[in-house]
PDB file of N, CA and C in Angstrom:
ATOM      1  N   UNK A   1      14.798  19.174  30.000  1.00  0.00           N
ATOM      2  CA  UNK A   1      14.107  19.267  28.715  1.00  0.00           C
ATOM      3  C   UNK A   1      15.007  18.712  27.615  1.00  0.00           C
ATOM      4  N   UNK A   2      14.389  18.031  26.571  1.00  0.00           N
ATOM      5  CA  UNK A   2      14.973  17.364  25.806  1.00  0.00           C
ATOM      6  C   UNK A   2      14.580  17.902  24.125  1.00  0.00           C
ATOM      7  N   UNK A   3      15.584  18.551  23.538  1.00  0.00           N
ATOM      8  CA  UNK A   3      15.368  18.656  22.265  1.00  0.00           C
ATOM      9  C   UNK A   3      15.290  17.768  20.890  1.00  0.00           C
ATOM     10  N   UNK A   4      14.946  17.690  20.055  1.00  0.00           N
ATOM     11  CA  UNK A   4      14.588  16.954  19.150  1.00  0.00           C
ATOM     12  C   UNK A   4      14.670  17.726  17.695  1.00  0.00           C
ATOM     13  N   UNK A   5      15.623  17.592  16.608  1.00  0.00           N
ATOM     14  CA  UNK A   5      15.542  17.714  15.568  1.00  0.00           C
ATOM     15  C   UNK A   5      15.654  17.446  14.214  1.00  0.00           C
ATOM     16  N   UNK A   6      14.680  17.178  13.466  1.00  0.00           N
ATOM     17  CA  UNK A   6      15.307  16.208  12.332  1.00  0.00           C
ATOM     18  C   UNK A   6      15.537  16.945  11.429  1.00  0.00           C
ATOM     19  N   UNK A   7      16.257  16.137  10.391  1.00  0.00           N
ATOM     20  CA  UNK A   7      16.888  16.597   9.106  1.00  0.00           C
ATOM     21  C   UNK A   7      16.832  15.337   8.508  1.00  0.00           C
ATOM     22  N   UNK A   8      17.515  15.404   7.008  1.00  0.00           N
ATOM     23  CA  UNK A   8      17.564  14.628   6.079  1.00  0.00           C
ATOM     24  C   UNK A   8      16.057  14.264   5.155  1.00  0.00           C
ATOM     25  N   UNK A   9      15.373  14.811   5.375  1.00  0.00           N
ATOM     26  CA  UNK A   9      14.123  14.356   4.336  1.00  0.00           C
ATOM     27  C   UNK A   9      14.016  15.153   3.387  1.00  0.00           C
ATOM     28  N   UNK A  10      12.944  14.967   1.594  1.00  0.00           N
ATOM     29  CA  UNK A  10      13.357  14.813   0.702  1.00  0.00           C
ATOM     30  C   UNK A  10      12.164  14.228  -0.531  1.00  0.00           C
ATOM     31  N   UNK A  11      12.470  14.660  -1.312  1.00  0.00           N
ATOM     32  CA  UNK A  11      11.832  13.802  -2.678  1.00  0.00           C
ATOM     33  C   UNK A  11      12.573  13.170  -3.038  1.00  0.00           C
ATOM     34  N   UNK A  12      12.115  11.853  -3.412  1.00  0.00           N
ATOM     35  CA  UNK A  12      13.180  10.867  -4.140  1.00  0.00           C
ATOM     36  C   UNK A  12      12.594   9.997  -5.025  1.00  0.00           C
ATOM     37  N   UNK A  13      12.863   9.250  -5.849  1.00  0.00           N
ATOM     38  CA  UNK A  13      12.427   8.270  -7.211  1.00  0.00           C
ATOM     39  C   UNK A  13      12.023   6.959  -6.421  1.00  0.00           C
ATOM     40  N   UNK A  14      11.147   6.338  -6.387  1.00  0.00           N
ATOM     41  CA  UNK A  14      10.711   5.211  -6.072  1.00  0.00           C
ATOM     42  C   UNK A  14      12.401   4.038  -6.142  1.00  0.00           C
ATOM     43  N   UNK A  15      12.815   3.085  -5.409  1.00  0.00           N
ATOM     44  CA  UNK A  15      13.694   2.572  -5.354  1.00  0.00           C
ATOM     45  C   UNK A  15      15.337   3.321  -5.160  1.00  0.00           C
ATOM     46  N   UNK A  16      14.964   4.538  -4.303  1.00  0.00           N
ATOM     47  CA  UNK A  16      15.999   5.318  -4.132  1.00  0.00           C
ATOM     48  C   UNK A  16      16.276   5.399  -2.970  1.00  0.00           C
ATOM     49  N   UNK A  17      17.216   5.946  -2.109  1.00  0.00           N
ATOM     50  CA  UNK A  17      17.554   6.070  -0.851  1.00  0.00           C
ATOM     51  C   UNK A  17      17.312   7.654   0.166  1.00  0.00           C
ATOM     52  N   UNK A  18      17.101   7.419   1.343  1.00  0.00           N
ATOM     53  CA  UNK A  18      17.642   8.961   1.979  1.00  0.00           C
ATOM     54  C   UNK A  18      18.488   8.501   3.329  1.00  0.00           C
ATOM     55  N   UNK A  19      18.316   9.500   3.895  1.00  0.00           N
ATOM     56  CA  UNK A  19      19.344   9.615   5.349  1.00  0.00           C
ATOM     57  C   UNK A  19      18.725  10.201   6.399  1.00  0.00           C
ATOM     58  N   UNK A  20      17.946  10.057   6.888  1.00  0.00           N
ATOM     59  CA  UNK A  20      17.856  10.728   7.966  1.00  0.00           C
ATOM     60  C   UNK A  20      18.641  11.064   9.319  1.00  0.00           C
ATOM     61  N   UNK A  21      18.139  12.216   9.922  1.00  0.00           N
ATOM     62  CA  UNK A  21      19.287  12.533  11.426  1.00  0.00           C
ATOM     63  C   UNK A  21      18.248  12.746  12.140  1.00  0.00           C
ATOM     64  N   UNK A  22      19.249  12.744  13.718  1.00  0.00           N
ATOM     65  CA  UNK A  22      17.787  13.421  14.291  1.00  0.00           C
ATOM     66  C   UNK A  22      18.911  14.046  15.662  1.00  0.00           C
ATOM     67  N   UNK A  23      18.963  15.265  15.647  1.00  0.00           N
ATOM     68  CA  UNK A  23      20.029  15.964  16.463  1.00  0.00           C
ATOM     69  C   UNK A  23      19.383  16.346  17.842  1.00  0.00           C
ATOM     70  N   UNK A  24      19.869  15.685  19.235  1.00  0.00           N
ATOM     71  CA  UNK A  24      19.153  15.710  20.450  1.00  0.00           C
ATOM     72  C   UNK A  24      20.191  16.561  21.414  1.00  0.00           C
ATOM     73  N   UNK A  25      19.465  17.625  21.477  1.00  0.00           N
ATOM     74  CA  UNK A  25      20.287  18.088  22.362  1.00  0.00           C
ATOM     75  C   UNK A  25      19.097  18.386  24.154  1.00  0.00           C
ATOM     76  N   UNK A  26      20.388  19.087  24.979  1.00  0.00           N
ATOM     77  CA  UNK A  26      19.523  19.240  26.333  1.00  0.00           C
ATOM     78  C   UNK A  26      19.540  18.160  27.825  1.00  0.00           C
ATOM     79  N   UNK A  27      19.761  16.927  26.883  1.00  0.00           N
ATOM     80  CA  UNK A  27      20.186  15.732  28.564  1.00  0.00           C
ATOM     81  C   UNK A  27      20.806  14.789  27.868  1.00  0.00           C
ATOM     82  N   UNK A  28      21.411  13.924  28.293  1.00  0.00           N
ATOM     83  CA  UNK A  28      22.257  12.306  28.399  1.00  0.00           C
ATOM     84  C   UNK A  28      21.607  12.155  27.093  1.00  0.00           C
ATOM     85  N   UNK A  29      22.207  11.925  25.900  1.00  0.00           N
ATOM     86  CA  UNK A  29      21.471  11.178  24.681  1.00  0.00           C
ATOM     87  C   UNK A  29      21.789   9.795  24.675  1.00  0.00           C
ATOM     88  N   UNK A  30      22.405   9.643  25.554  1.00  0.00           N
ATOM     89  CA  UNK A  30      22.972   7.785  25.381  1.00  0.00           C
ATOM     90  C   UNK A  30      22.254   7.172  26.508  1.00  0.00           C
ATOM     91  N   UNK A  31      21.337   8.603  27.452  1.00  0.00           N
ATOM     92  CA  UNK A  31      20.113   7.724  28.512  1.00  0.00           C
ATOM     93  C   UNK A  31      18.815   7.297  27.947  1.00  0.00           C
ATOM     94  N   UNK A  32      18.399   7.785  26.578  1.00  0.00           N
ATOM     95  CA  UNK A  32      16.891   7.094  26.289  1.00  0.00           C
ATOM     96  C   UNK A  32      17.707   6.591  25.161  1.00  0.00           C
ATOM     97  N   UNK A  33      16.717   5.492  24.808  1.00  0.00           N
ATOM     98  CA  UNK A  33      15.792   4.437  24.037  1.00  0.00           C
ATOM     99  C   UNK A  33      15.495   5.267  22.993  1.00  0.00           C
ATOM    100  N   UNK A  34      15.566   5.307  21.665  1.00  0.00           N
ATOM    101  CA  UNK A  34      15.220   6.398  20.625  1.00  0.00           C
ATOM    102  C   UNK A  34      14.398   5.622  19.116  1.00  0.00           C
ATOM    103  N   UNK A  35      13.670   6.572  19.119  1.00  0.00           N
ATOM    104  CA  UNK A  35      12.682   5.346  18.263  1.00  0.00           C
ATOM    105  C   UNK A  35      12.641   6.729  17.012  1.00  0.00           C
ATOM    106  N   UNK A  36      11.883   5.889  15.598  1.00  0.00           N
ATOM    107  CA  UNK A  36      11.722   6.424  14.694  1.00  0.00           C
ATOM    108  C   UNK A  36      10.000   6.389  14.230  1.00  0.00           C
ATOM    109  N   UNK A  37       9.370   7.153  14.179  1.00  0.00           N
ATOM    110  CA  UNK A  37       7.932   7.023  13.394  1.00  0.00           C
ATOM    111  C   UNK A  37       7.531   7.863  12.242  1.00  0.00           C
ATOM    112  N   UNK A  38       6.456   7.790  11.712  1.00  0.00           N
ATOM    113  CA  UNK A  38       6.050   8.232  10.455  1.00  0.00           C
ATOM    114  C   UNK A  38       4.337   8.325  10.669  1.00  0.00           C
ATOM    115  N   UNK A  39       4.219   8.924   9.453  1.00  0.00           N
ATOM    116  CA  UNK A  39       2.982   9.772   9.527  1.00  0.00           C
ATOM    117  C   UNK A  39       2.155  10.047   8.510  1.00  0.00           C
ATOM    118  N   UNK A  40       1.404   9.528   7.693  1.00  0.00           N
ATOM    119  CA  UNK A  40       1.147   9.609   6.198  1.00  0.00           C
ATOM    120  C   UNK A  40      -0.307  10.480   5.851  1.00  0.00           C
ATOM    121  N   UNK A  41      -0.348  10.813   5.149  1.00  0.00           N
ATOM    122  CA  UNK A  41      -1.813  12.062   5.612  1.00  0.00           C
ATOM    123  C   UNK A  41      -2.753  11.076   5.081  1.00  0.00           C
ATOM    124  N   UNK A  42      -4.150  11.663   6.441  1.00  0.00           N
ATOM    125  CA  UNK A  42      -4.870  11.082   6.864  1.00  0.00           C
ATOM    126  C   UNK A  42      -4.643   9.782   7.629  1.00  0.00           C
ATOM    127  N   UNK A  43      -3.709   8.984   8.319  1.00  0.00           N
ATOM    128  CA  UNK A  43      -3.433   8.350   8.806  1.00  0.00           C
ATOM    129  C   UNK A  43      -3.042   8.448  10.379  1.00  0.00           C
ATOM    130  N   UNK A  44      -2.968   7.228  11.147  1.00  0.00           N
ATOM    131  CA  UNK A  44      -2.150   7.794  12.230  1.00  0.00           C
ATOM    132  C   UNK A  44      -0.932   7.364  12.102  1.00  0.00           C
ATOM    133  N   UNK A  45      -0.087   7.945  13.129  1.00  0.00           N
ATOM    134  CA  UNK A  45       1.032   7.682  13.623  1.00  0.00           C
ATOM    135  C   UNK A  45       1.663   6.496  13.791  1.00  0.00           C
ATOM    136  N   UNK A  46       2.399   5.663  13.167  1.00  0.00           N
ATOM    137  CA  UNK A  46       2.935   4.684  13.321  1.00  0.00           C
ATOM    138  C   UNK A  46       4.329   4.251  13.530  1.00  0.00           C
ATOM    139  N   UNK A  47       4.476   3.730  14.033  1.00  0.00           N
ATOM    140  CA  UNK A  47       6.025   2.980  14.730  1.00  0.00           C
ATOM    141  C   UNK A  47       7.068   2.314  13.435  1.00  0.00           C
ATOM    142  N   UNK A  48       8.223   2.548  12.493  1.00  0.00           N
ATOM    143  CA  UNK A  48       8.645   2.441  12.192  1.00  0.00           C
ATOM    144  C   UNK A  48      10.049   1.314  12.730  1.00  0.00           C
ATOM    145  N   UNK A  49      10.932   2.070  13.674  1.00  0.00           N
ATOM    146  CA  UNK A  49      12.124   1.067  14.328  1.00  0.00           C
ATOM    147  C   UNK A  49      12.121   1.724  15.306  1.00  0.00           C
ATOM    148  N   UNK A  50      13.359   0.828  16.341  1.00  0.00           N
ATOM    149  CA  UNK A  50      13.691   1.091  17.334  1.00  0.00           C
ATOM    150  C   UNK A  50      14.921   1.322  18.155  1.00  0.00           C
ATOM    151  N   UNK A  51      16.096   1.637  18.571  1.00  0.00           N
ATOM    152  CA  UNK A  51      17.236   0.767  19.523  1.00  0.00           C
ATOM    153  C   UNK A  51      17.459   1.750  20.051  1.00  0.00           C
ATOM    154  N   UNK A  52      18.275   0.329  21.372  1.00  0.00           N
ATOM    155  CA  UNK A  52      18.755   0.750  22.921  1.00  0.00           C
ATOM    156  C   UNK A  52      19.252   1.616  22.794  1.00  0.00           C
ATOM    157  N   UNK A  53      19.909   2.200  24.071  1.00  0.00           N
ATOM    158  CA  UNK A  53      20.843   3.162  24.420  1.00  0.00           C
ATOM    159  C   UNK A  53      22.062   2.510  23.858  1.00  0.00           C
ATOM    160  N   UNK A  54      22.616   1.973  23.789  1.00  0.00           N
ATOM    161  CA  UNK A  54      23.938   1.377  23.257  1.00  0.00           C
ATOM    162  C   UNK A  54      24.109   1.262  22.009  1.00  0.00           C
ATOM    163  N   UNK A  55      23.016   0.939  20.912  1.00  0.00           N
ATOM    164  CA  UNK A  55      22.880   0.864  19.767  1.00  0.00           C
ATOM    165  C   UNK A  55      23.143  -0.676  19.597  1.00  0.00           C
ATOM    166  N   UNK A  56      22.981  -1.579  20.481  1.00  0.00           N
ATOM    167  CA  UNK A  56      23.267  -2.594  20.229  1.00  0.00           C
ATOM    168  C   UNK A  56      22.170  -4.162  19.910  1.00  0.00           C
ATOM    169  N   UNK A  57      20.912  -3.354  19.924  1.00  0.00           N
ATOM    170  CA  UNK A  57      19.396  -3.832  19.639  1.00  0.00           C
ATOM    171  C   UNK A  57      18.798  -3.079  18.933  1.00  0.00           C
ATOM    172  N   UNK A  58      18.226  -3.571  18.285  1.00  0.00           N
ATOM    173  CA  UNK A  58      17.309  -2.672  17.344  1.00  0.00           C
ATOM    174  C   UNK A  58      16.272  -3.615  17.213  1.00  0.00           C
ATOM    175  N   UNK A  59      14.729  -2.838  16.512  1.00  0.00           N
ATOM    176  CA  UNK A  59      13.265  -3.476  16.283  1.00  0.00           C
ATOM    177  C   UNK A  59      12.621  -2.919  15.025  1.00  0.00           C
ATOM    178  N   UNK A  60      12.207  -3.457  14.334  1.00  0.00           N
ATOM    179  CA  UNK A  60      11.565  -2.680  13.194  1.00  0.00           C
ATOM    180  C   UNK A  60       9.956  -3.166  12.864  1.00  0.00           C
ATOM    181  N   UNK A  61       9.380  -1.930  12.470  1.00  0.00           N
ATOM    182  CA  UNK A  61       7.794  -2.414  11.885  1.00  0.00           C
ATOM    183  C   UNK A  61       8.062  -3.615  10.547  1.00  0.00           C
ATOM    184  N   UNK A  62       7.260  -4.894  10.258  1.00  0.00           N
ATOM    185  CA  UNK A  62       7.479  -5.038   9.398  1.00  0.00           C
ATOM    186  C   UNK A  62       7.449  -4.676   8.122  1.00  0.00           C
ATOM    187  N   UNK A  63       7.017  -3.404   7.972  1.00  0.00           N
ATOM    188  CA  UNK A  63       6.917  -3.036   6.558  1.00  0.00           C
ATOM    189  C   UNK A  63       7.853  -2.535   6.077  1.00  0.00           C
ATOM    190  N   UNK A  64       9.032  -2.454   6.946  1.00  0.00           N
ATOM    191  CA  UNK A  64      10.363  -1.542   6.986  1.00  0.00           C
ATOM    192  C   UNK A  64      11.239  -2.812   6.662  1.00  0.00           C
ATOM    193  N   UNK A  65      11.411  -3.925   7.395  1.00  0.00           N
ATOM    194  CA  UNK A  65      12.320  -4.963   7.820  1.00  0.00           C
ATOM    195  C   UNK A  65      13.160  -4.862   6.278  1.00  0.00           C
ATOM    196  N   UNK A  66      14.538  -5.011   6.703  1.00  0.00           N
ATOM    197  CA  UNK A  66      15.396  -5.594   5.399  1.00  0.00           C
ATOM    198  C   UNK A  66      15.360  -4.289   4.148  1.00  0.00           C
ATOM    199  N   UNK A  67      14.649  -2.782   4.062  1.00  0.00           N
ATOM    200  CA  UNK A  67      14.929  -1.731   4.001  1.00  0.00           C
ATOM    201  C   UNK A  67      15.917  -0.906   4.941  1.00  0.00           C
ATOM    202  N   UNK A  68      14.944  -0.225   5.979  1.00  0.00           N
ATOM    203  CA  UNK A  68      15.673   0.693   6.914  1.00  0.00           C
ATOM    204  C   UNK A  68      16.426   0.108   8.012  1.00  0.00           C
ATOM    205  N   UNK A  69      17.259   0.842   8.243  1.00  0.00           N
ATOM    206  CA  UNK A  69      18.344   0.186   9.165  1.00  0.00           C
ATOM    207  C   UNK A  69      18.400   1.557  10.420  1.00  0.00           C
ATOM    208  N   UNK A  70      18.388   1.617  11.259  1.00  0.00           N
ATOM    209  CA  UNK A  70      18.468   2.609  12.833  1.00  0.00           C
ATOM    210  C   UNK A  70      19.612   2.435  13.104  1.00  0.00           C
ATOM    211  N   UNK A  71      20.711   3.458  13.265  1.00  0.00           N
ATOM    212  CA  UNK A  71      21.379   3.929  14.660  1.00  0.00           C
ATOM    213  C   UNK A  71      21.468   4.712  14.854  1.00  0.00           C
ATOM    214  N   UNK A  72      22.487   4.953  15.695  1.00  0.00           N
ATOM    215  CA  UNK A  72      22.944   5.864  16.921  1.00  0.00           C
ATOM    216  C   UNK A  72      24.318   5.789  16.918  1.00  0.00           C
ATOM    217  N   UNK A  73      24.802   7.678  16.816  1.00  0.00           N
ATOM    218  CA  UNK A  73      26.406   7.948  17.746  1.00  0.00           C
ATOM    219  C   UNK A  73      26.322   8.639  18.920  1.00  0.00           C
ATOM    220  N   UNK A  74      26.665   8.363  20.110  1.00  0.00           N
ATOM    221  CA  UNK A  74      26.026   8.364  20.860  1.00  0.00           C
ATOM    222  C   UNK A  74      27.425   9.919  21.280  1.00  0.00           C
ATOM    223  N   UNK A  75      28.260   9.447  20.369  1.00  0.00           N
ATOM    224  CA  UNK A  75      29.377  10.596  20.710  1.00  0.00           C
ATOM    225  C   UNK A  75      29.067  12.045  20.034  1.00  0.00           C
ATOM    226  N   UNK A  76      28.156  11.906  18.887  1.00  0.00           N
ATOM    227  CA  UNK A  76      27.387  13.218  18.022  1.00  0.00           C
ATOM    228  C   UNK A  76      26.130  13.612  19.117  1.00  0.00           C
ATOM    229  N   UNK A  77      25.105  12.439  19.619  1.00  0.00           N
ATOM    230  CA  UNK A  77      24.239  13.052  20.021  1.00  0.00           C
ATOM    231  C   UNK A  77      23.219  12.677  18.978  1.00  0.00           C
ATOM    232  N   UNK A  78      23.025  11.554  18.207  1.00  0.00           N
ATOM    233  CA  UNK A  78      22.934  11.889  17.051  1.00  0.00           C
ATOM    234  C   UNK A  78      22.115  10.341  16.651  1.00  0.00           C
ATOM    235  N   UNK A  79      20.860  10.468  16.311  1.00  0.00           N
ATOM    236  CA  UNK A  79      20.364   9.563  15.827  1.00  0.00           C
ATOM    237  C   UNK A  79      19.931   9.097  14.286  1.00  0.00           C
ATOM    238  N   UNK A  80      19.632   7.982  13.635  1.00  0.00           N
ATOM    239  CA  UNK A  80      19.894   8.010  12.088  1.00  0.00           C
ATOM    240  C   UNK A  80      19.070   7.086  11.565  1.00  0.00           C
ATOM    241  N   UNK A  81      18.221   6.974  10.537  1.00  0.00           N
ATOM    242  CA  UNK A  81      17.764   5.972   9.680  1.00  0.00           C
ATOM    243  C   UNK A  81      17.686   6.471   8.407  1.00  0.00           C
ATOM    244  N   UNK A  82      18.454   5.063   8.057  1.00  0.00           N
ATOM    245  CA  UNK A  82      18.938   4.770   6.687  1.00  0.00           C
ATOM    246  C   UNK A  82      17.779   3.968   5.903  1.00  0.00           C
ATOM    247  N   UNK A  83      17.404   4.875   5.092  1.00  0.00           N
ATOM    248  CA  UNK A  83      16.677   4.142   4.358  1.00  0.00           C
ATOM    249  C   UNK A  83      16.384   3.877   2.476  1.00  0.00           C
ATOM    250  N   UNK A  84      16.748   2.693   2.151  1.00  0.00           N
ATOM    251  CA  UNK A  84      16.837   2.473   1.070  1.00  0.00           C
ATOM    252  C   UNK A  84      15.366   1.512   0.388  1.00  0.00           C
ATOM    253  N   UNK A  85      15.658   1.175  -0.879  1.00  0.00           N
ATOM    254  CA  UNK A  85      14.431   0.838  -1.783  1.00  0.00           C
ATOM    255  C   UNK A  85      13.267   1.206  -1.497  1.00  0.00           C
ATOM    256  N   UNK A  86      13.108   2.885  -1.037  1.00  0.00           N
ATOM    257  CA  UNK A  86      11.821   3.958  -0.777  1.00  0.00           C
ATOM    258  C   UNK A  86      10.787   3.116  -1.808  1.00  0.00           C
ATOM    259  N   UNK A  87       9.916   2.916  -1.299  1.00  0.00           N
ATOM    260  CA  UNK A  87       8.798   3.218  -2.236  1.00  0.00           C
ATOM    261  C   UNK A  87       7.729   4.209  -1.989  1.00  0.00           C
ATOM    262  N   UNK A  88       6.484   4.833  -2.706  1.00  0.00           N
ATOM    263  CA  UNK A  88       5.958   5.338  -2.690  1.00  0.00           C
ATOM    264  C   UNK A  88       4.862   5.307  -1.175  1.00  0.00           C
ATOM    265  N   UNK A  89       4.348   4.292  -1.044  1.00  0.00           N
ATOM    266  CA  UNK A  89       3.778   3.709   0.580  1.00  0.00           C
ATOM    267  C   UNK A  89       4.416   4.542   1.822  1.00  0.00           C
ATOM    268  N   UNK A  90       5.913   5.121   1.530  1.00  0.00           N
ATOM    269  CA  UNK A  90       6.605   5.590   2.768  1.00  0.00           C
ATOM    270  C   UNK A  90       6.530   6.980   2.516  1.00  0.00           C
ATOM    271  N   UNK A  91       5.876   7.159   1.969  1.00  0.00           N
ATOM    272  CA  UNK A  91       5.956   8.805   1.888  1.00  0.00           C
ATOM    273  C   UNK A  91       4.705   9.442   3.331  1.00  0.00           C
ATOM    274  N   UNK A  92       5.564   9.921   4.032  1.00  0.00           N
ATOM    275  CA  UNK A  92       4.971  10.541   5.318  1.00  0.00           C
ATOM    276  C   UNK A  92       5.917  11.404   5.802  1.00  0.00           C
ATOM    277  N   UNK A  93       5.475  12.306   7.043  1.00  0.00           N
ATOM    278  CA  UNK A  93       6.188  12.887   7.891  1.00  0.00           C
ATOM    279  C   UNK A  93       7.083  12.058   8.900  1.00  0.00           C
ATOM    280  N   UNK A  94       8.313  12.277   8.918  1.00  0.00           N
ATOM    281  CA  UNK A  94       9.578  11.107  10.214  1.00  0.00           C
ATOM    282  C   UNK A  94       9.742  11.713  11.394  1.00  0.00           C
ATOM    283  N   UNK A  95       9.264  11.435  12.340  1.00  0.00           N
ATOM    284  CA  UNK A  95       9.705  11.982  13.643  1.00  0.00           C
ATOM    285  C   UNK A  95      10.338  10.974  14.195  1.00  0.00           C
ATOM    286  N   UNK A  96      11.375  11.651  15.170  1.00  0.00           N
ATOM    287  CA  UNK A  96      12.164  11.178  15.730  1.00  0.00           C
ATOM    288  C   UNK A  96      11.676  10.787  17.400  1.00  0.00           C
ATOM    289  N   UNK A  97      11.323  10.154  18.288  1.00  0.00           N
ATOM    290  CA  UNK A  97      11.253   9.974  19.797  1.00  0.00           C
ATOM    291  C   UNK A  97      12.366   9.545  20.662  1.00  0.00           C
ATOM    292  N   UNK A  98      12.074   9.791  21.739  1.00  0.00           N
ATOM    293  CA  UNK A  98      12.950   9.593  22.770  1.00  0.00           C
ATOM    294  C   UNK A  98      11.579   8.781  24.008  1.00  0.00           C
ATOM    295  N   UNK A  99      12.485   7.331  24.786  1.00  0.00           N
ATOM    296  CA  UNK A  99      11.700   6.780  25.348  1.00  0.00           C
ATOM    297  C   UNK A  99      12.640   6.301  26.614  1.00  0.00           C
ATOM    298  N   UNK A 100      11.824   5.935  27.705  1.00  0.00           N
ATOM    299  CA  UNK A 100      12.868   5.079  28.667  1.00  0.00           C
ATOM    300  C   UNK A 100      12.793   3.412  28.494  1.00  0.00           C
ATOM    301  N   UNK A 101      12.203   3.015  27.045  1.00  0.00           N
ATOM    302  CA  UNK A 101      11.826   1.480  27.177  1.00  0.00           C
ATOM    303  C   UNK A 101      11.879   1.574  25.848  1.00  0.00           C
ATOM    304  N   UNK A 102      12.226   0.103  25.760  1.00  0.00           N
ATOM    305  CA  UNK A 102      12.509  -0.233  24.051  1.00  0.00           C
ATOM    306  C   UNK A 102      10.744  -0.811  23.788  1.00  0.00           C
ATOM    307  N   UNK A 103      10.225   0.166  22.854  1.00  0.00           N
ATOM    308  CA  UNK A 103       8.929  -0.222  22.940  1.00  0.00           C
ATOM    309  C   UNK A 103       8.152   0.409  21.454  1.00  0.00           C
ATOM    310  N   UNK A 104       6.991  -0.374  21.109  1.00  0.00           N
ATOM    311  CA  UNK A 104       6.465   0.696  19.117  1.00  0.00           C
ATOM    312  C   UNK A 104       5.308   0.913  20.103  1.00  0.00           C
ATOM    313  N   UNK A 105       5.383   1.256  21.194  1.00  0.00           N
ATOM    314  CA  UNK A 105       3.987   2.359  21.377  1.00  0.00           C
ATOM    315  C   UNK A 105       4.366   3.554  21.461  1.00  0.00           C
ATOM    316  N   UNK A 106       3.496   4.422  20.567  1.00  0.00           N
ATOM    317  CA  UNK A 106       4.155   6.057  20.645  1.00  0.00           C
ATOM    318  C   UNK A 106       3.455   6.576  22.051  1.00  0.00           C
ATOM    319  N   UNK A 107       2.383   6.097  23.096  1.00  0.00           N
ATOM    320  CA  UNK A 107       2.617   6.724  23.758  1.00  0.00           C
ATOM    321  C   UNK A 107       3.566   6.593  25.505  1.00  0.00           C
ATOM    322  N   UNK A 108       4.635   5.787  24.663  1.00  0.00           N
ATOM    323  CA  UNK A 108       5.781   5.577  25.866  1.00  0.00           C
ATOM    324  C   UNK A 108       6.966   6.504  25.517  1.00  0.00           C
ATOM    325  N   UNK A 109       6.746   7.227  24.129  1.00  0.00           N
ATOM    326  CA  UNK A 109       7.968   8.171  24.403  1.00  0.00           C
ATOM    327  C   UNK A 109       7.578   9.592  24.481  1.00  0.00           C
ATOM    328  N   UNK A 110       8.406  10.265  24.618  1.00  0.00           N
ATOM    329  CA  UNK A 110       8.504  11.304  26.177  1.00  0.00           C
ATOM    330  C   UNK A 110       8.063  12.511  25.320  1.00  0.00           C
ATOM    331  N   UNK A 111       9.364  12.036  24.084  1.00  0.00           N
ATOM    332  CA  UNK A 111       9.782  13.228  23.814  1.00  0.00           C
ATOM    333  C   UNK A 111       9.869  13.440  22.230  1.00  0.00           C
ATOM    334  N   UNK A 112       9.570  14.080  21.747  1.00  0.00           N
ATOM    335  CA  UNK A 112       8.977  14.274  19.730  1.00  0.00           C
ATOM    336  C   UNK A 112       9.850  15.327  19.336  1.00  0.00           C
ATOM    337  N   UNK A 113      10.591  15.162  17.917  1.00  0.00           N
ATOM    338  CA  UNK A 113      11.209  15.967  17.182  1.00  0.00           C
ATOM    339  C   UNK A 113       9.955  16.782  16.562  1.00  0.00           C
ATOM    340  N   UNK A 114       9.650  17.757  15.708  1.00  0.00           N
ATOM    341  CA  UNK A 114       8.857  18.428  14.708  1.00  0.00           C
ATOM    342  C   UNK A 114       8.621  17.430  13.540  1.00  0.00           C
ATOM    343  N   UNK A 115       9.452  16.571  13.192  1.00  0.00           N
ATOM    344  CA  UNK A 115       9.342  15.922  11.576  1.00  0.00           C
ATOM    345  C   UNK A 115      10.328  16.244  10.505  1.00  0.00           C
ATOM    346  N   UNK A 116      10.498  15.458   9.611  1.00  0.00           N
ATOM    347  CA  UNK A 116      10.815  16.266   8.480  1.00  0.00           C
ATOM    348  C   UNK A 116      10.036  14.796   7.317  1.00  0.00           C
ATOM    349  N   UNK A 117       9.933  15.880   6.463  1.00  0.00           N
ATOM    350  CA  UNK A 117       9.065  15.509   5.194  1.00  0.00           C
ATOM    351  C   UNK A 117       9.830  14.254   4.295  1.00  0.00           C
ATOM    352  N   UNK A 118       9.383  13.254   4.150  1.00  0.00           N
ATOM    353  CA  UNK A 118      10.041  12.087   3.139  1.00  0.00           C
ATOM    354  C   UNK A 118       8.609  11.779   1.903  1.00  0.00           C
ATOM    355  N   UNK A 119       9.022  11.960   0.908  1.00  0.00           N
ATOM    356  CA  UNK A 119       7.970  12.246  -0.265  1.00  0.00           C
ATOM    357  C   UNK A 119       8.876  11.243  -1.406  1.00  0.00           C
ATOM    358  N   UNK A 120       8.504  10.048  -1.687  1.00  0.00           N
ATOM    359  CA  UNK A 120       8.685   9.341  -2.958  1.00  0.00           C
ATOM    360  C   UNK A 120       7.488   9.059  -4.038  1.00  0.00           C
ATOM    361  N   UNK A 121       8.242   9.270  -5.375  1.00  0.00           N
ATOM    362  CA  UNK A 121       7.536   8.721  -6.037  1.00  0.00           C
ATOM    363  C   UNK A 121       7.573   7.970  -7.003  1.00  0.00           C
ATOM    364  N   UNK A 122       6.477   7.607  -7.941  1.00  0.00           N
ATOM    365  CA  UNK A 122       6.656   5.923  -8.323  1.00  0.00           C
ATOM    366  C   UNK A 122       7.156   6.766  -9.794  1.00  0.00           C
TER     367      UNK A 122
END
């Protein structure tokens, strides 16, 4: 069994930054593929970024590209997106996944954090 927990979300000013984490405990965190998604009410679920086990690939939705940036310490356990020039559009719930394939379909990963709340405004 694989745990999943995020942190770092937040209200913030339109053109501002946050941090997200996402703390995995329970098996090998350097064996899945760990992806980031979001969630905006009334919407579905959508694929944000992506990278390997190594941290040495990464994938992003384009609406993210050249904002958020994904990694991984693989020595914390510990997954991360950095995200800067928020605008209001990104305000959703962030979950964190765990997958065995570098992939933006949510239903190839395994395994779901709870969320945490990212709220900007203009």
């Amino acid at each position: 069994q694989v745990q999943l927990v995020e942190s770092g979300g937040g209200l913030v000013q339109a053109g501002g930054s946050l941090r997200l984490s996402c703390a995995v405990s329970g098996r090998t965190f350097s064996s899945y593929v760990m992806g980031w998604f979001r969630q905006a009410p009334g919407k579905e679920r959508e694929f944000v970024a992506v990278i390997n086990r190594s941290g040495g690939s990464t994938m992003y939705a384009d609406s993210v590209k050249g904002r958020f940036t994904i990694s991984r310490d693989n020595a914390k356990n510990t997954l991360y997106l950095q995200m800067n020039s928020l605008e209001p559009d990104d305000t959703a719930v962030y979950y964190c996944a765990a997958s065995n394939r570098i992939t933006r379909r949510r239903s190839d990963y395994d395994y779901w954090g709870r969320g945490t709340q990212v709220t900007v405004s203009s």
